[in-house]
N, C-alpha and C. Protein backbone atom coordinates (compact mmCIF):
# COMPACT_ATOMS: atom_id res chain seq x y z
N UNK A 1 55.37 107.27 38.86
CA UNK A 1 56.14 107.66 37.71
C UNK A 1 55.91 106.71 36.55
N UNK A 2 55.87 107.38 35.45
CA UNK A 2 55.32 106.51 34.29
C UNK A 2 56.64 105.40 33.87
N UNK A 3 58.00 106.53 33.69
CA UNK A 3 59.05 105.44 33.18
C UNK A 3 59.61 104.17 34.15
N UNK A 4 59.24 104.49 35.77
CA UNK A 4 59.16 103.30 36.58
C UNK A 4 58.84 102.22 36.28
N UNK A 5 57.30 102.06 35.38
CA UNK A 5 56.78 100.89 35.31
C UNK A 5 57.05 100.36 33.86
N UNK A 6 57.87 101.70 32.92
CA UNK A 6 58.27 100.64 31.62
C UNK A 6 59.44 99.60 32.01
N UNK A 7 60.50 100.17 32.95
CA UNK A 7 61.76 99.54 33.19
C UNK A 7 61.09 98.44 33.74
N UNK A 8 60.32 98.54 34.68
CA UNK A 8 60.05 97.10 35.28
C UNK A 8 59.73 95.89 33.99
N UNK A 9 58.75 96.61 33.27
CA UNK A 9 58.23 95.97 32.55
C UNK A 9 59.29 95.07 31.78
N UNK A 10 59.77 96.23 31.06
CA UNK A 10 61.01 95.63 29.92
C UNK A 10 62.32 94.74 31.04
N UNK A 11 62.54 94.88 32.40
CA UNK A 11 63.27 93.75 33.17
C UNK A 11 62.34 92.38 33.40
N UNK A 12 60.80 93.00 33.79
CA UNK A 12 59.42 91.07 33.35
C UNK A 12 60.50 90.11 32.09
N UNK A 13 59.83 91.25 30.96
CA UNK A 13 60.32 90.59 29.72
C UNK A 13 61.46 90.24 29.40
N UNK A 14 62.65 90.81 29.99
CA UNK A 14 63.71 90.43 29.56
C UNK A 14 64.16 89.19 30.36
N UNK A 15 64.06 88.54 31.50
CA UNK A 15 63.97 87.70 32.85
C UNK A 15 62.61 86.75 32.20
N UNK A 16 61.88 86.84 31.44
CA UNK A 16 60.99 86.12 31.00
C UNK A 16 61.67 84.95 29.97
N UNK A 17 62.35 85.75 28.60
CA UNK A 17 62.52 85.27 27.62
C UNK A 17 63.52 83.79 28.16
N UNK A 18 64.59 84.04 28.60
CA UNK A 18 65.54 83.44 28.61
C UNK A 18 65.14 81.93 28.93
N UNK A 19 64.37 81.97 30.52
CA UNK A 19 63.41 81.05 30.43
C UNK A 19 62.63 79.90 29.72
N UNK A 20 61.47 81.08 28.58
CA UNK A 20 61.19 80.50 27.71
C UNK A 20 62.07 79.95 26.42
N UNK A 21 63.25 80.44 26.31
CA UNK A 21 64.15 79.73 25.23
C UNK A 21 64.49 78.20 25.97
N UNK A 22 64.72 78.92 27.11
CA UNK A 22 65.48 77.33 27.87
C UNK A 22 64.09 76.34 28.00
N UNK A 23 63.24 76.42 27.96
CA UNK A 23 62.09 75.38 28.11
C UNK A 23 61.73 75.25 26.89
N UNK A 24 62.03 76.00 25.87
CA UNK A 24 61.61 75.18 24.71
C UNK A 24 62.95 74.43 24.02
N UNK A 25 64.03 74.37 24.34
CA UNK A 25 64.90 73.85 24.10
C UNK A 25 64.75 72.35 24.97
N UNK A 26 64.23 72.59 26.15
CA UNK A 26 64.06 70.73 26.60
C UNK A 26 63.41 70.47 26.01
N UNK A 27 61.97 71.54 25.55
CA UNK A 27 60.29 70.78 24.94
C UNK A 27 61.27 70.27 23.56
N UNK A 28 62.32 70.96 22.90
CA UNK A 28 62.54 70.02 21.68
C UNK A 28 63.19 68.84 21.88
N UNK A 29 64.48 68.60 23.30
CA UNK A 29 65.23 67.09 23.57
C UNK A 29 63.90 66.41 23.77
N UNK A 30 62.74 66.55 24.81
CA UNK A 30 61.67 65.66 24.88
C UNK A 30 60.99 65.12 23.69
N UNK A 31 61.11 66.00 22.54
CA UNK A 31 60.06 65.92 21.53
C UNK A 31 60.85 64.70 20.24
N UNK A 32 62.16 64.87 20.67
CA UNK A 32 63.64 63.67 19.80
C UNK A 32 62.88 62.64 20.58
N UNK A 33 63.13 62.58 22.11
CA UNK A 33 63.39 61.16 22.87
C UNK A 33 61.88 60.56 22.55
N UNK A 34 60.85 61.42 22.08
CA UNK A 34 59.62 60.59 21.94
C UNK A 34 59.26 60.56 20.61
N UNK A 35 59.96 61.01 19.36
CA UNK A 35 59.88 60.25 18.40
C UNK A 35 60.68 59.45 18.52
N UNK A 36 61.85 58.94 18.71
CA UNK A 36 62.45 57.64 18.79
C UNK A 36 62.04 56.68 19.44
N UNK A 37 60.83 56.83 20.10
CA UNK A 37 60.01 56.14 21.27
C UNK A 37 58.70 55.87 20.31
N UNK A 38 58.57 56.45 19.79
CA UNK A 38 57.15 56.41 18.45
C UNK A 38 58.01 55.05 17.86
N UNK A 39 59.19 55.70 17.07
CA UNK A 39 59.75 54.72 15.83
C UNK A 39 59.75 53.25 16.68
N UNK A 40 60.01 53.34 17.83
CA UNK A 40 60.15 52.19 18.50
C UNK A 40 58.75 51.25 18.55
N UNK A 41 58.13 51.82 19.06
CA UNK A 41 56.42 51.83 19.20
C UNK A 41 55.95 50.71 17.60
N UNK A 42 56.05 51.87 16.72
CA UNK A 42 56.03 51.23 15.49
C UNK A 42 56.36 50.13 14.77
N UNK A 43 57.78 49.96 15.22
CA UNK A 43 58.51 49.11 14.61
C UNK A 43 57.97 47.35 15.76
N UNK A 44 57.74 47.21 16.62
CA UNK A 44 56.92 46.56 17.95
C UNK A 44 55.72 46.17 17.07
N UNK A 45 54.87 47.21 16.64
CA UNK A 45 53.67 47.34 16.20
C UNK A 45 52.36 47.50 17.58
N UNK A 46 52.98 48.28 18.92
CA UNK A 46 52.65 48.33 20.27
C UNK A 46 51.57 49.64 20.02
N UNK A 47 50.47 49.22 19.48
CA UNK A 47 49.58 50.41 19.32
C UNK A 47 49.20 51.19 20.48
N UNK A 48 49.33 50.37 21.79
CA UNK A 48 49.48 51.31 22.87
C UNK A 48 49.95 52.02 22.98
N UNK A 49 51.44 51.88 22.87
CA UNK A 49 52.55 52.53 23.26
C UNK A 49 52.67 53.84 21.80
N UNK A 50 51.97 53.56 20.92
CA UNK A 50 52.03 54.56 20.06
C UNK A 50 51.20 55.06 20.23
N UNK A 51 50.14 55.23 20.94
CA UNK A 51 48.95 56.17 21.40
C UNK A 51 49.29 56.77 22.53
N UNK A 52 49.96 56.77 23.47
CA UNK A 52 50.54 57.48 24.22
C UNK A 52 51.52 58.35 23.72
N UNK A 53 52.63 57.85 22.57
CA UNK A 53 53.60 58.47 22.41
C UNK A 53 53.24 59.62 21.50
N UNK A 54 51.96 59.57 20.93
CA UNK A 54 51.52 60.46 19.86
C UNK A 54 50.90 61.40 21.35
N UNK A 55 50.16 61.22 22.05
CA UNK A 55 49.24 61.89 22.83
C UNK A 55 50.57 63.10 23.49
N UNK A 56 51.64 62.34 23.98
CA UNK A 56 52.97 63.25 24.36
C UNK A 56 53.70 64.10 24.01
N UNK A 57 53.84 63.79 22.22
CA UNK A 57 54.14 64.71 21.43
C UNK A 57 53.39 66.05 20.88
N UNK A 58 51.75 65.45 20.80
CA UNK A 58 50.35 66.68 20.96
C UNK A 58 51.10 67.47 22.12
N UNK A 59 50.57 66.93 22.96
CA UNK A 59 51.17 67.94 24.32
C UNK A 59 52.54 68.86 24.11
N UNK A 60 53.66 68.27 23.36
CA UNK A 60 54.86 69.25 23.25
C UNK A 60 54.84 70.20 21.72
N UNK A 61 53.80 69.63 21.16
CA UNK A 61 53.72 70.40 19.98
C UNK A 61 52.66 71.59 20.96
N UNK A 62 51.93 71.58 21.54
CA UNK A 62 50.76 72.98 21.79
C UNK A 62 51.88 73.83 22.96
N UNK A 63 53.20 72.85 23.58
CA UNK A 63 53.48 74.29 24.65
C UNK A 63 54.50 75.01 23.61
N UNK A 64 54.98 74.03 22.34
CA UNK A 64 55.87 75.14 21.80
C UNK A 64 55.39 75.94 20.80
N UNK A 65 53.97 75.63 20.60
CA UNK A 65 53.41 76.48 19.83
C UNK A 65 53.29 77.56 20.81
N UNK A 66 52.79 77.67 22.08
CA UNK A 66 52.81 78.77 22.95
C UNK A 66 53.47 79.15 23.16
N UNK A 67 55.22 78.87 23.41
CA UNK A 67 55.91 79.53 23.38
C UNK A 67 56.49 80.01 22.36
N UNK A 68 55.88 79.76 21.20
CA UNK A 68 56.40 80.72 20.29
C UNK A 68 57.74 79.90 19.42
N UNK A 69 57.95 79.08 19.90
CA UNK A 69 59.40 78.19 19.07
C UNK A 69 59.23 77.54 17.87
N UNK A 70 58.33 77.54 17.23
CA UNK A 70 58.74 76.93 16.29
C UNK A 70 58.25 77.41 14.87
């Protein structure tokens, strides 16, 4: 049956979203706790620790670009 597989579909997506709101809502608390971890970095002048903290934030900037948040 054809309308079988829209309902499924539209229950995927709807069981999908919620999800993705809730994970981009940590990807943004993660994305606070590591600029304040940058400013920290900075203010040190710990170029290590600011090359990691930039490399972490890359990483949370491309999943919330995938998910669509921002």
């Amino acid at each position: 049956m054809e309308g079988d597989g829209s309902v499924k579909q539209l229950m995927n997506t709807s069981l999908k979203k919620p999800n993705e709101k809730e994970r981009a809502a940590v990807l943004k608390l993660e994305m606070d706790y590591e600029l304040a971890t940058l400013y920290e970095a900075m203010e040190e002048e710990n170029e290590k620790k600011i090359k990691l903290c930039k490399q972490k934030l890359e990483k949370i900037r491309q999943e919330l670009v995938r998910l669509k948040a921002f």
